[in-house]
C-alpha atoms as a PDB file:
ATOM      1  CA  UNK A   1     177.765 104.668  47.796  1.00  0.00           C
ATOM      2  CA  UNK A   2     177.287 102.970  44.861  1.00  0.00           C
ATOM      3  CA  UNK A   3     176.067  99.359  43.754  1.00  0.00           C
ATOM      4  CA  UNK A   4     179.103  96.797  43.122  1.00  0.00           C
ATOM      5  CA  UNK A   5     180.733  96.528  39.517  1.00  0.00           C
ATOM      6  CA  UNK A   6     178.192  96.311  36.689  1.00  0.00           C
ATOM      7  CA  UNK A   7     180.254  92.764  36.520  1.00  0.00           C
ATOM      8  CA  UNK A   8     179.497  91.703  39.835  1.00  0.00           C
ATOM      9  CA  UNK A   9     176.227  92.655  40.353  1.00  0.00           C
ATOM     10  CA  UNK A  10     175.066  90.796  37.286  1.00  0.00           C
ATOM     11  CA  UNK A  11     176.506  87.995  38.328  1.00  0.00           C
ATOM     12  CA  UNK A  12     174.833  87.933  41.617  1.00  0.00           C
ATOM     13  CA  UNK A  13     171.493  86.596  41.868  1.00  0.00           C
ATOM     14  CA  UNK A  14     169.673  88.715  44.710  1.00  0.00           C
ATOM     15  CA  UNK A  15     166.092  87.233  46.026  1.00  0.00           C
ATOM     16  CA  UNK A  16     163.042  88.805  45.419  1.00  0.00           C
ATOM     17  CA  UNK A  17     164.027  91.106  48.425  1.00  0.00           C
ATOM     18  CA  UNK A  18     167.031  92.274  46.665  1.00  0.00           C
ATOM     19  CA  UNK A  19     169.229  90.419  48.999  1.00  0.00           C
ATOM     20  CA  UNK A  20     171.950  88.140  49.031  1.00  0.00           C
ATOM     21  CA  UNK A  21     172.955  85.216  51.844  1.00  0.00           C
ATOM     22  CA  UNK A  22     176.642  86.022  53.236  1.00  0.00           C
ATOM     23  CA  UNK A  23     178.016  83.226  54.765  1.00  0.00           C
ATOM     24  CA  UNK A  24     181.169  84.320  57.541  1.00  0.00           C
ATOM     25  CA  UNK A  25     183.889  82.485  58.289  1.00  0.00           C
ATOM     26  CA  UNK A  26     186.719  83.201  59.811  1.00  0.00           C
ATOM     27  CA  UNK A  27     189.879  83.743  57.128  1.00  0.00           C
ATOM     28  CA  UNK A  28     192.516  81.602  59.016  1.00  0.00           C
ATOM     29  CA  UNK A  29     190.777  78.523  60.759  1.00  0.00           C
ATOM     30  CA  UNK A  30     187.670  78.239  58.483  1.00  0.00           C
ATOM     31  CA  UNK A  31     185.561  78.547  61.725  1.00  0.00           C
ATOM     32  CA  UNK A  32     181.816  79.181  60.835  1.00  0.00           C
ATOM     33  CA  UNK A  33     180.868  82.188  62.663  1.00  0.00           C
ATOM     34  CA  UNK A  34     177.473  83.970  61.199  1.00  0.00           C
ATOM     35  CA  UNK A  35     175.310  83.881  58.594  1.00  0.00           C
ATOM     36  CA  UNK A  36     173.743  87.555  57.496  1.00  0.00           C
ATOM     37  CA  UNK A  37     172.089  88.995  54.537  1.00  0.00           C
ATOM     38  CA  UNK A  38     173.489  91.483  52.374  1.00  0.00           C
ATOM     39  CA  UNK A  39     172.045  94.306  49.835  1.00  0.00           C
ATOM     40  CA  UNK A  40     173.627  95.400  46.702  1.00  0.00           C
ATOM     41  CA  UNK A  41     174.978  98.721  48.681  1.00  0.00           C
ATOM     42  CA  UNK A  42     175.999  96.300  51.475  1.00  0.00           C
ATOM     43  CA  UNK A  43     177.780  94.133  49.248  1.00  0.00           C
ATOM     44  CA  UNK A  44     179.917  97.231  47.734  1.00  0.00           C
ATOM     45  CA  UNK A  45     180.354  98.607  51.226  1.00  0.00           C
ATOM     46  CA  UNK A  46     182.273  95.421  51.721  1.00  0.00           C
ATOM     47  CA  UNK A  47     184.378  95.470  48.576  1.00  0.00           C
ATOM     48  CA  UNK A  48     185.072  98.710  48.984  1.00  0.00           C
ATOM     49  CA  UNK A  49     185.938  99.245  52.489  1.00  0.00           C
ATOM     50  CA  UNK A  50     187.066  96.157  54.071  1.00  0.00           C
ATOM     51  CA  UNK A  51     184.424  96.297  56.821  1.00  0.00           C
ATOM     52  CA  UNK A  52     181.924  93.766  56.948  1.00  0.00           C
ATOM     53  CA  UNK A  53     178.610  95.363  56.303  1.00  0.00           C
ATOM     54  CA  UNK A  54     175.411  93.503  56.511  1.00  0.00           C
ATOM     55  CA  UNK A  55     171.548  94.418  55.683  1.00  0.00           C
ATOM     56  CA  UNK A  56     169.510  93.920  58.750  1.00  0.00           C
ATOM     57  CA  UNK A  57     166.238  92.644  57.347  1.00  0.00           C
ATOM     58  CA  UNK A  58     164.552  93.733  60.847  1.00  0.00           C
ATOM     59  CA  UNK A  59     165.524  97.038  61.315  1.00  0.00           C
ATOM     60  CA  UNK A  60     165.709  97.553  57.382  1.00  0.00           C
ATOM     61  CA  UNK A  61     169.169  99.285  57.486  1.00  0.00           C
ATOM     62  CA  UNK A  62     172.816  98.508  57.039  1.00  0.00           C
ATOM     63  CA  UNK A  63     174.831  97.671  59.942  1.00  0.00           C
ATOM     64  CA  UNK A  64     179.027  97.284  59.750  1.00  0.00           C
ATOM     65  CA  UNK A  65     179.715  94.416  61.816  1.00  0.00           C
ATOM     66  CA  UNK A  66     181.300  95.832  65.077  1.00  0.00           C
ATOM     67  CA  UNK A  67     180.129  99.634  65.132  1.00  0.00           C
ATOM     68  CA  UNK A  68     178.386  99.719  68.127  1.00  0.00           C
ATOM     69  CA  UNK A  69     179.544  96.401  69.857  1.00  0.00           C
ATOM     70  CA  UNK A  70     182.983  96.909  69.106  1.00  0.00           C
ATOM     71  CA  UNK A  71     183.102  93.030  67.895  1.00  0.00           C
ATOM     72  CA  UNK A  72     184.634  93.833  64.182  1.00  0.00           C
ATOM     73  CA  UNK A  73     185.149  91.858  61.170  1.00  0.00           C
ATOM     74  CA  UNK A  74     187.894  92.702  58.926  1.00  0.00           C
ATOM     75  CA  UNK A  75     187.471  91.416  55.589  1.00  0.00           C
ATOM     76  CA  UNK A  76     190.333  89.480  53.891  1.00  0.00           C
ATOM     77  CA  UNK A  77     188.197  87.740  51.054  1.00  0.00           C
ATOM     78  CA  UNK A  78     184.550  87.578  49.328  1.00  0.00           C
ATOM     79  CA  UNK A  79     183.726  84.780  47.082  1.00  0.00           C
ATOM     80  CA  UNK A  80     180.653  84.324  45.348  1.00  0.00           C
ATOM     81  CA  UNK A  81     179.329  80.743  44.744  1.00  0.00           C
ATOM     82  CA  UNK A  82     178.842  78.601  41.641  1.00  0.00           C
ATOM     83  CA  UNK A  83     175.473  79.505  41.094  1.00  0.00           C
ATOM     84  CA  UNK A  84     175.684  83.082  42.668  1.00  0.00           C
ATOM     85  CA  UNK A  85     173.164  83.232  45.196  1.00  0.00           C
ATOM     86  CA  UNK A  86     175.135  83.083  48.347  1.00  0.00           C
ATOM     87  CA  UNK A  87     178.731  84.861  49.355  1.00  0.00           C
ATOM     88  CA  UNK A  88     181.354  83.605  51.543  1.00  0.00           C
ATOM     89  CA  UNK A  89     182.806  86.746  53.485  1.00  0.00           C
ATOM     90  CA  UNK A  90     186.399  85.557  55.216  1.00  0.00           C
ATOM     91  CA  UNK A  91     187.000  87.888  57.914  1.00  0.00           C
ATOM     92  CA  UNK A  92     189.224  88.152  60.699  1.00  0.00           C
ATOM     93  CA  UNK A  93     186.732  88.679  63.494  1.00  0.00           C
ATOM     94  CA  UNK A  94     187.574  90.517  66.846  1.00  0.00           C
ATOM     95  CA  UNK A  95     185.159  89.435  69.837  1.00  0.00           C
ATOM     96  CA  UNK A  96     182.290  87.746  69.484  1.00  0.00           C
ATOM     97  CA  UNK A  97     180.277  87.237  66.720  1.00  0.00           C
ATOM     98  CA  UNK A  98     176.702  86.041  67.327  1.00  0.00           C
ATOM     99  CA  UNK A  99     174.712  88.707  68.941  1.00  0.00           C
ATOM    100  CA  UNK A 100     174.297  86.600  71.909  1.00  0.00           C
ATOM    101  CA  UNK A 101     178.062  87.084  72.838  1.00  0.00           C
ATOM    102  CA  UNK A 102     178.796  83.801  71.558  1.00  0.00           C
ATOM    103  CA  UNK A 103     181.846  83.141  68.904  1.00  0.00           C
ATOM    104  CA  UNK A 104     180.087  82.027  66.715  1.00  0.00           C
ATOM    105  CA  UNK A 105     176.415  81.457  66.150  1.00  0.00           C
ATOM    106  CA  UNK A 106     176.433  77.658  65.227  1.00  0.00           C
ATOM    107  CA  UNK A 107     177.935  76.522  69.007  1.00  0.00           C
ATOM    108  CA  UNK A 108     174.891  76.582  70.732  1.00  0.00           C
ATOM    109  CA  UNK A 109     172.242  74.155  69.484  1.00  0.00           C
ATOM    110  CA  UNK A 110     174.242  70.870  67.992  1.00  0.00           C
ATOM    111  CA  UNK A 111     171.521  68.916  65.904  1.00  0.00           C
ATOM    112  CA  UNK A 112     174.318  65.924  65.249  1.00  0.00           C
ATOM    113  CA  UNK A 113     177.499  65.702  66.735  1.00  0.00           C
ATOM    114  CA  UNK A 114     180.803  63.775  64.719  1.00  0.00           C
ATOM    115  CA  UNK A 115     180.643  60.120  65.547  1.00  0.00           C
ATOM    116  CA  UNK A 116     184.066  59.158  67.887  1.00  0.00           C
END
């Protein structure tokens, strides 16, 4: 597999890890479901596949979202941001998302809730 575009890698700013943050949302309702890192083969998986793939930082591999768990993410869009160091990956996602079997990882610790 090979890195993404000569365009879109430069225009990426990877950390000093040679990683970028992937925000995931989901494509239809906006829902935040994840956040995960992604390398530059990562990245191209994505583009060039449609599966969401991910770099796990603890087992120091790639991982496609859903391959063992079954709990997929399709990928209908990747943006990058203004200043290039995070990506938004719209998915439609099957099952759950956070690996706790939650939908998505931000519904389980509420800092501040919306003022009624």
């Amino acid at each position: 597999m090979s890195i993404p575009s000569a365009d879109v890698a430069a225009r990426v700013r990877w950390n000093a890890d040679g990683l970028v943050c992937a925000v995931v949302q989901q494509y239809d309702t906006r829902e935040v479901l994840m956040v995960a890192w992604m390398s530059d083969e990562a990245l191209a998986r994505t583009l060039e596949t449609r599966e969401a793939t991910y770099w796990s930082r603890s087992r120091q591999e790639l991982w496609i979202k859903g391959a063992t768990s079954g709990h997929t993410q399709a990928v209908h869009e990747v943006r990058l941001d203004c200043d290039g160091d995070t990506v938004l990956v719209l998915v439609d996602q099957q099952g759950a998302a956070c690996h706790t079997g939650d939908r998505t990882c931000f519904d389980a610790d509420v800092l501040l809730a919306a003022a009624d």
